[in-house]
Protein backbone atom coordinates (compact mmCIF):
# COMPACT_ATOMS: atom_id res chain seq x y z
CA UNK A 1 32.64 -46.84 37.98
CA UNK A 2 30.22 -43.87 40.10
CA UNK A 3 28.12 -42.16 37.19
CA UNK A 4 30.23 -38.85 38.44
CA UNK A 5 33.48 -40.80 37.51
CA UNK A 6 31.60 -41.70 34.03
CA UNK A 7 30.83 -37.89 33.54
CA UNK A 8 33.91 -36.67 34.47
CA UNK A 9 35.93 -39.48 31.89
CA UNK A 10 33.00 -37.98 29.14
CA UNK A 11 33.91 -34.39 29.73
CA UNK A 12 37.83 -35.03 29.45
CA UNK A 13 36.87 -37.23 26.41
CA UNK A 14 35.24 -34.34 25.20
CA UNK A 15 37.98 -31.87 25.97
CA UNK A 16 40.49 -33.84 24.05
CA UNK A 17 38.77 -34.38 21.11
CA UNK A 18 37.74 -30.41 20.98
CA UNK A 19 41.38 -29.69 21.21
CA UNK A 20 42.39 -32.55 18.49
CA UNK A 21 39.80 -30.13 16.02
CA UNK A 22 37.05 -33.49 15.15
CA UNK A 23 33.79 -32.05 17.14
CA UNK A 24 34.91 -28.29 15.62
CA UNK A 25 34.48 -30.24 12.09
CA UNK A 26 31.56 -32.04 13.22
CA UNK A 27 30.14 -29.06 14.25
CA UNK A 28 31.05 -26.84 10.94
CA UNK A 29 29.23 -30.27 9.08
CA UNK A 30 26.30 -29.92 11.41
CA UNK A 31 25.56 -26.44 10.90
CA UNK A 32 26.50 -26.80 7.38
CA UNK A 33 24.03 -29.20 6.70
CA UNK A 34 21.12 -27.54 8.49
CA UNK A 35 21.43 -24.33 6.65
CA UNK A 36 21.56 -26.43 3.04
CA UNK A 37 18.68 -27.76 4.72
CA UNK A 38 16.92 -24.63 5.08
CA UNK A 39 18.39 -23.18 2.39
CA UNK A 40 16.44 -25.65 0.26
CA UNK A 41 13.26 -25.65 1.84
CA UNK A 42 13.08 -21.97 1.35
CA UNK A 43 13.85 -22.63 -2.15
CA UNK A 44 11.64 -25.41 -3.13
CA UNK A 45 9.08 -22.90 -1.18
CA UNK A 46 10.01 -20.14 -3.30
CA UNK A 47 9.13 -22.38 -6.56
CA UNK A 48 6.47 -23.51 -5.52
CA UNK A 49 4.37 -20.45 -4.89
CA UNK A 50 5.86 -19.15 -8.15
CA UNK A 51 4.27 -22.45 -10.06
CA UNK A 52 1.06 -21.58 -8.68
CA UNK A 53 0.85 -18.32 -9.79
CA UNK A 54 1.88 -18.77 -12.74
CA UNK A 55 -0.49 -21.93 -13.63
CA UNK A 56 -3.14 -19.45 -11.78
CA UNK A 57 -2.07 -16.97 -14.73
CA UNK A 58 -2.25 -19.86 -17.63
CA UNK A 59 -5.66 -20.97 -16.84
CA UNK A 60 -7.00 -17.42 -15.92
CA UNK A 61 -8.65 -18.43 -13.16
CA UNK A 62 -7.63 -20.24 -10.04
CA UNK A 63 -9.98 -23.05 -11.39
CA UNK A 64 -12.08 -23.77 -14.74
CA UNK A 65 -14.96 -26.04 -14.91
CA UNK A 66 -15.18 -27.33 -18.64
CA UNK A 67 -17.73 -28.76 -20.20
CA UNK A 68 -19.20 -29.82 -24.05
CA UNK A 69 -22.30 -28.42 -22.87
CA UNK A 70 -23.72 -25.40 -20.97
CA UNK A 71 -22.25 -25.20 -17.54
CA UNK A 72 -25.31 -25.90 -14.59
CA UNK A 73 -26.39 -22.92 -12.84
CA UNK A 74 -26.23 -25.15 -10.03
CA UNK A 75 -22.57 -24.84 -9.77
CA UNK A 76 -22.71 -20.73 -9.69
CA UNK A 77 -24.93 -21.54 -6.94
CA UNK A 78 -22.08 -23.15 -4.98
CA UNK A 79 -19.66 -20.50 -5.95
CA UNK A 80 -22.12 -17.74 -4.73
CA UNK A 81 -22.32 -19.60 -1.29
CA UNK A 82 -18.50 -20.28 -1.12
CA UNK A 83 -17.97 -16.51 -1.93
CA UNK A 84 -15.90 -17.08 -4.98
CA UNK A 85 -15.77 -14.85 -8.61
CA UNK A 86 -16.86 -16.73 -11.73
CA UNK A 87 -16.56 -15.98 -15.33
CA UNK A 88 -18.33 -18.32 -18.03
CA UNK A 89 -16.39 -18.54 -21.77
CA UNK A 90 -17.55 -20.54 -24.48
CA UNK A 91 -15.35 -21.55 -27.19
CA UNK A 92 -15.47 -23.28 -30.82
CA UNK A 93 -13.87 -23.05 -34.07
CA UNK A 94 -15.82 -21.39 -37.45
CA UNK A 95 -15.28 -18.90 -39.93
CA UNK A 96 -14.65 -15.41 -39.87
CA UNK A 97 -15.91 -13.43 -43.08
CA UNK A 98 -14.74 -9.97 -44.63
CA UNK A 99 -18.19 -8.25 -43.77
CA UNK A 100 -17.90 -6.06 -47.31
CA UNK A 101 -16.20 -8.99 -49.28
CA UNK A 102 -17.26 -12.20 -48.16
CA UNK A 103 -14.99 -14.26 -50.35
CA UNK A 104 -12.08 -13.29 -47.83
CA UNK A 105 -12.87 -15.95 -45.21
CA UNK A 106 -10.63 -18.01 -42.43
CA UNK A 107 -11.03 -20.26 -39.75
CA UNK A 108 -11.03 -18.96 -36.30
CA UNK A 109 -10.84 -19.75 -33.01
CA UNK A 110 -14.35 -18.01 -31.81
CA UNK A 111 -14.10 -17.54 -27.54
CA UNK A 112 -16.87 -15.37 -26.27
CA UNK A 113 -16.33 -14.40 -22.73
CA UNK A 114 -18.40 -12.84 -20.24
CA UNK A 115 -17.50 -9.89 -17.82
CA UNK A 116 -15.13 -10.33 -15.15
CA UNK A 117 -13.21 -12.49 -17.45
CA UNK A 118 -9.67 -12.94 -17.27
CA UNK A 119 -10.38 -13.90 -13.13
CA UNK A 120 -6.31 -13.93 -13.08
CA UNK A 121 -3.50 -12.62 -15.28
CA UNK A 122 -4.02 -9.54 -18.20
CA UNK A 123 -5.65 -9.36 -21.40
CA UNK A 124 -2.96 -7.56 -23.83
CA UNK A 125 -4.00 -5.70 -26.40
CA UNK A 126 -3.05 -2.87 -29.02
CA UNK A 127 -5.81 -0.42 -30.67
CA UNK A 128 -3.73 -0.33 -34.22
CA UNK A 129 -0.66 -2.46 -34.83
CA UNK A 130 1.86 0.15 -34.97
CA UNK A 131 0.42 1.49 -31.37
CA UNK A 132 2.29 -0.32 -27.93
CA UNK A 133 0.21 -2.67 -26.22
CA UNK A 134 -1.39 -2.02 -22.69
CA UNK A 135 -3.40 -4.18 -20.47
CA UNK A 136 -7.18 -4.66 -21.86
CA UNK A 137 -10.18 -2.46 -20.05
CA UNK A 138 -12.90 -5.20 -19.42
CA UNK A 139 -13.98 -7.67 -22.85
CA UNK A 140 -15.11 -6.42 -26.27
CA UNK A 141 -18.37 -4.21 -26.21
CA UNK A 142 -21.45 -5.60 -27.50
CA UNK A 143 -20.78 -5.35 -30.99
CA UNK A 144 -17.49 -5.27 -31.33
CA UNK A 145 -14.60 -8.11 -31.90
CA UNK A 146 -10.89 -8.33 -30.72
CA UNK A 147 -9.16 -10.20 -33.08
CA UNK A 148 -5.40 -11.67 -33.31
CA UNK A 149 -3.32 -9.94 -36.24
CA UNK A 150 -3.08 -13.27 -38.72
CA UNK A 151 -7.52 -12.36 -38.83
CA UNK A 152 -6.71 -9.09 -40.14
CA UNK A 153 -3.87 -9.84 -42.81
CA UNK A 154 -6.38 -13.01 -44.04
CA UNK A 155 -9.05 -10.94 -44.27
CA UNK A 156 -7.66 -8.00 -45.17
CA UNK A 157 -9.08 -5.53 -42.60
CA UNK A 158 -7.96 -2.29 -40.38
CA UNK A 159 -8.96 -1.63 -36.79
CA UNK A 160 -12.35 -0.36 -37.20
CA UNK A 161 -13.69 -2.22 -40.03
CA UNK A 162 -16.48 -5.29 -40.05
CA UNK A 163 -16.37 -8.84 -39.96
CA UNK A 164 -18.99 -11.64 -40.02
CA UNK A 165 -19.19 -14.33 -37.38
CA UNK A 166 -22.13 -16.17 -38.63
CA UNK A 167 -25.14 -13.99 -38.83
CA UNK A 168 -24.10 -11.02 -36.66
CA UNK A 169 -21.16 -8.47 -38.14
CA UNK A 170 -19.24 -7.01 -35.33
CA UNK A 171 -16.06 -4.34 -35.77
CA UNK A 172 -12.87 -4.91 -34.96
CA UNK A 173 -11.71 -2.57 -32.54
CA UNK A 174 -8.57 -4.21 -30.66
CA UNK A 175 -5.68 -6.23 -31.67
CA UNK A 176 -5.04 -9.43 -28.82
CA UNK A 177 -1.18 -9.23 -28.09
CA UNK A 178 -1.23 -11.81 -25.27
CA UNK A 179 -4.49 -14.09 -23.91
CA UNK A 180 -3.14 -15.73 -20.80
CA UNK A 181 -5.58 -18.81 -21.30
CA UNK A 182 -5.26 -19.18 -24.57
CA UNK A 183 -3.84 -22.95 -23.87
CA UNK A 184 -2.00 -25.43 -26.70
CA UNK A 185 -5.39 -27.32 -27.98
CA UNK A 186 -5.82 -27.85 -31.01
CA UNK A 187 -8.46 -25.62 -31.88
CA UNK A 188 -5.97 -22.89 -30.17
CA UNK A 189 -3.90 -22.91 -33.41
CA UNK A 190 -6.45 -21.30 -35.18
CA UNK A 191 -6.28 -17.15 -34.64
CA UNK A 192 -8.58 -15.96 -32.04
CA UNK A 193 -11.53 -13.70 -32.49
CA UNK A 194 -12.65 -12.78 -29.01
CA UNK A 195 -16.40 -11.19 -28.27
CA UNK A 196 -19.23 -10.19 -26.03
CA UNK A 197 -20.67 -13.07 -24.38
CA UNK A 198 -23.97 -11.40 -25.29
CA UNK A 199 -23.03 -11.32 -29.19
CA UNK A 200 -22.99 -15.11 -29.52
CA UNK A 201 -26.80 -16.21 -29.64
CA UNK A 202 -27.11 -13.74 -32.54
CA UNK A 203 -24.39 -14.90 -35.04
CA UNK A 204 -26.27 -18.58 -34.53
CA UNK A 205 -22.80 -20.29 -35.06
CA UNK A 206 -24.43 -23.14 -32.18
CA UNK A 207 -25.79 -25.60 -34.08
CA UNK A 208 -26.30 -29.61 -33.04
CA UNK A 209 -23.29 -31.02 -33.87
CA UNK A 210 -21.40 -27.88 -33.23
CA UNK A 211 -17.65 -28.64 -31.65
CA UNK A 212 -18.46 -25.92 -28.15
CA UNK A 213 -16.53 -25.84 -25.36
CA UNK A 214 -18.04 -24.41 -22.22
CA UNK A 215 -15.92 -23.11 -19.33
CA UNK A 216 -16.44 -21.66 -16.03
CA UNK A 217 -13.73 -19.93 -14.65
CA UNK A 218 -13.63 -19.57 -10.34
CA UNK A 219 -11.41 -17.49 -8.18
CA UNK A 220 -11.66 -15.85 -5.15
CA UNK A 221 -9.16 -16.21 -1.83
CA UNK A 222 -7.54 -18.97 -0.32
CA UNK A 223 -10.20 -20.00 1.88
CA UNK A 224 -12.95 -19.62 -0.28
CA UNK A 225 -11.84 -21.39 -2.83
CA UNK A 226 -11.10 -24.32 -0.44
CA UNK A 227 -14.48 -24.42 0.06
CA UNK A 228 -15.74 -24.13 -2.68
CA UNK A 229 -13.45 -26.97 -3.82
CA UNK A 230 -14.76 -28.99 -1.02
CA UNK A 231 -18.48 -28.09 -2.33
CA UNK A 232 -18.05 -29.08 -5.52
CA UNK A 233 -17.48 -33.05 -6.02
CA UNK A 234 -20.00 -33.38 -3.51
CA UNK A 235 -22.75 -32.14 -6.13
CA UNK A 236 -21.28 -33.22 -9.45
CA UNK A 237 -23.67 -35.33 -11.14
CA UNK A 238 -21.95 -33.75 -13.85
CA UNK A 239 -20.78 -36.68 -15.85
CA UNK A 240 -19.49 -34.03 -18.74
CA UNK A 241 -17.29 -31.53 -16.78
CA UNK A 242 -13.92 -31.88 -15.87
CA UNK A 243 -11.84 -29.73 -13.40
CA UNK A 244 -8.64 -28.40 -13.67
CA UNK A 245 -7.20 -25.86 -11.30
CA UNK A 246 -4.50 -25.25 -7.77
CA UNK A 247 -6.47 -24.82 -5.21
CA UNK A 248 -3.63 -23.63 -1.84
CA UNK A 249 -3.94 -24.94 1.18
CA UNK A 250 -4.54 -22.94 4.20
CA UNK A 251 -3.50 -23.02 7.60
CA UNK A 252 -5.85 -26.09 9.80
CA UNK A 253 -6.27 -28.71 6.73
């Protein structure tokens, strides 16, 4: 059989079983399956980027360095250079004290955050409890404390009034509705009391011994945190600091 007598018998082959209705189905089935396909991808796509932001949102950053002792400078360096933001917190547990009546005391969860800080999601807070809450304008000022609600009712306090964190008495001037970082550690459980970065040397709460956790929050766009990601493990040397963070890829890795 001539290849035109095996193209003709293909074509009537093909004729006949369009007209019986098999390659219409096979068709239907075809296109069916690539737009499930599709449909899916775009999906699973969809998620995906939602995830990230979202995880972005938890950790407050797109990724935190932490540490049990001070963070190196070295690593800012490599941030500067990669052309990322940074925002250092330091975190521990202690006791929060009724400035005017020190026998109302309670542990906290102490975080004391430096400007800048959240890098990603919202600070809520309220300035009384009965007001609404509203996205937070910066951190605390020196001298001043944001506290969660369960502080005030232990310790008996009103917006605007004192309370000790070790040597230094700050006032209370915001309530903390929602802290995107605020994480499930243990220490977490304990109500926050969030202050100046500055204010912590002067309540001299760091002692040896003392339970600290250091964090440095990073964030900046796709491609600079890629770099900066790439930077980093290079230089650790860091045997104490771990890394947690989503880090997107971008278009040629």
């Amino acid at each position: 059989m001539t290849m035109y007598q095996l193209v003709l018998q293909a074509l009537r082959m093909t004729a006949r079983d369009w007209r019986a209705g098999e390659l219409r189905l096979l068709a239907a089935a075809l296109v069916l399956a690539v737009a499930a396909v599709t449909s899916v991808g775009f999906l699973v796509d969809r998620i995906g980027h939602g995830l990230q932001r979202d995880a972005r949102q938890l950790l407050g950053a797109d990724l935190v360095l932490s540490s049990d002792r001070p963070i190196d400078d070295t690593l800012r360096a490599r941030a500067a250079r990669a052309g990322v933001h940074v925002a250092d917190t330091v975190t521990f547990p202690s006791m929060a004290l009724n400035a005017a009546h020190s026998e109302l005391n309670t542990l906290v969860a102490l975080k004391a955050v430096a400007p800048g800080y959240p890098l990603r999601g919202a600070l809520r807070v309220q300035s009384d409890p009965s007001a609404a809450d509203e996205p937070a304008q910066g951190i605390p000022a020196p001298g001043t404390a944001w506290v969660d609600a369960q502080v005030m009712g232990a310790l008996h306090l009103r917006v605007g009034e004192p309370l000790k964190l070790g040597e230094r008495v700050l006032v209370v001037t915001r309530l903390i509705v929602i802290e995107p970082d605020r994480g499930a550690q243990f220490i977490n459980f304990a109500p926050r009391v969030l202050i100046n970065l500055v204010d912590l040397a002067a309540t001299a709460l760091i002692q040896p011994g003392s339970r600290v956790t250091y964090r440095l929050l990073v964030a900046g766009d796709d491609v600079a945190m890629r770099a900066f990601a790439h930077d980093t493990p290079r230089g650790w040397g860091h045997r104490h600091v771990s890394l947690t963070g989503i880090v997107r890829r971008v278009p040629g890795d």
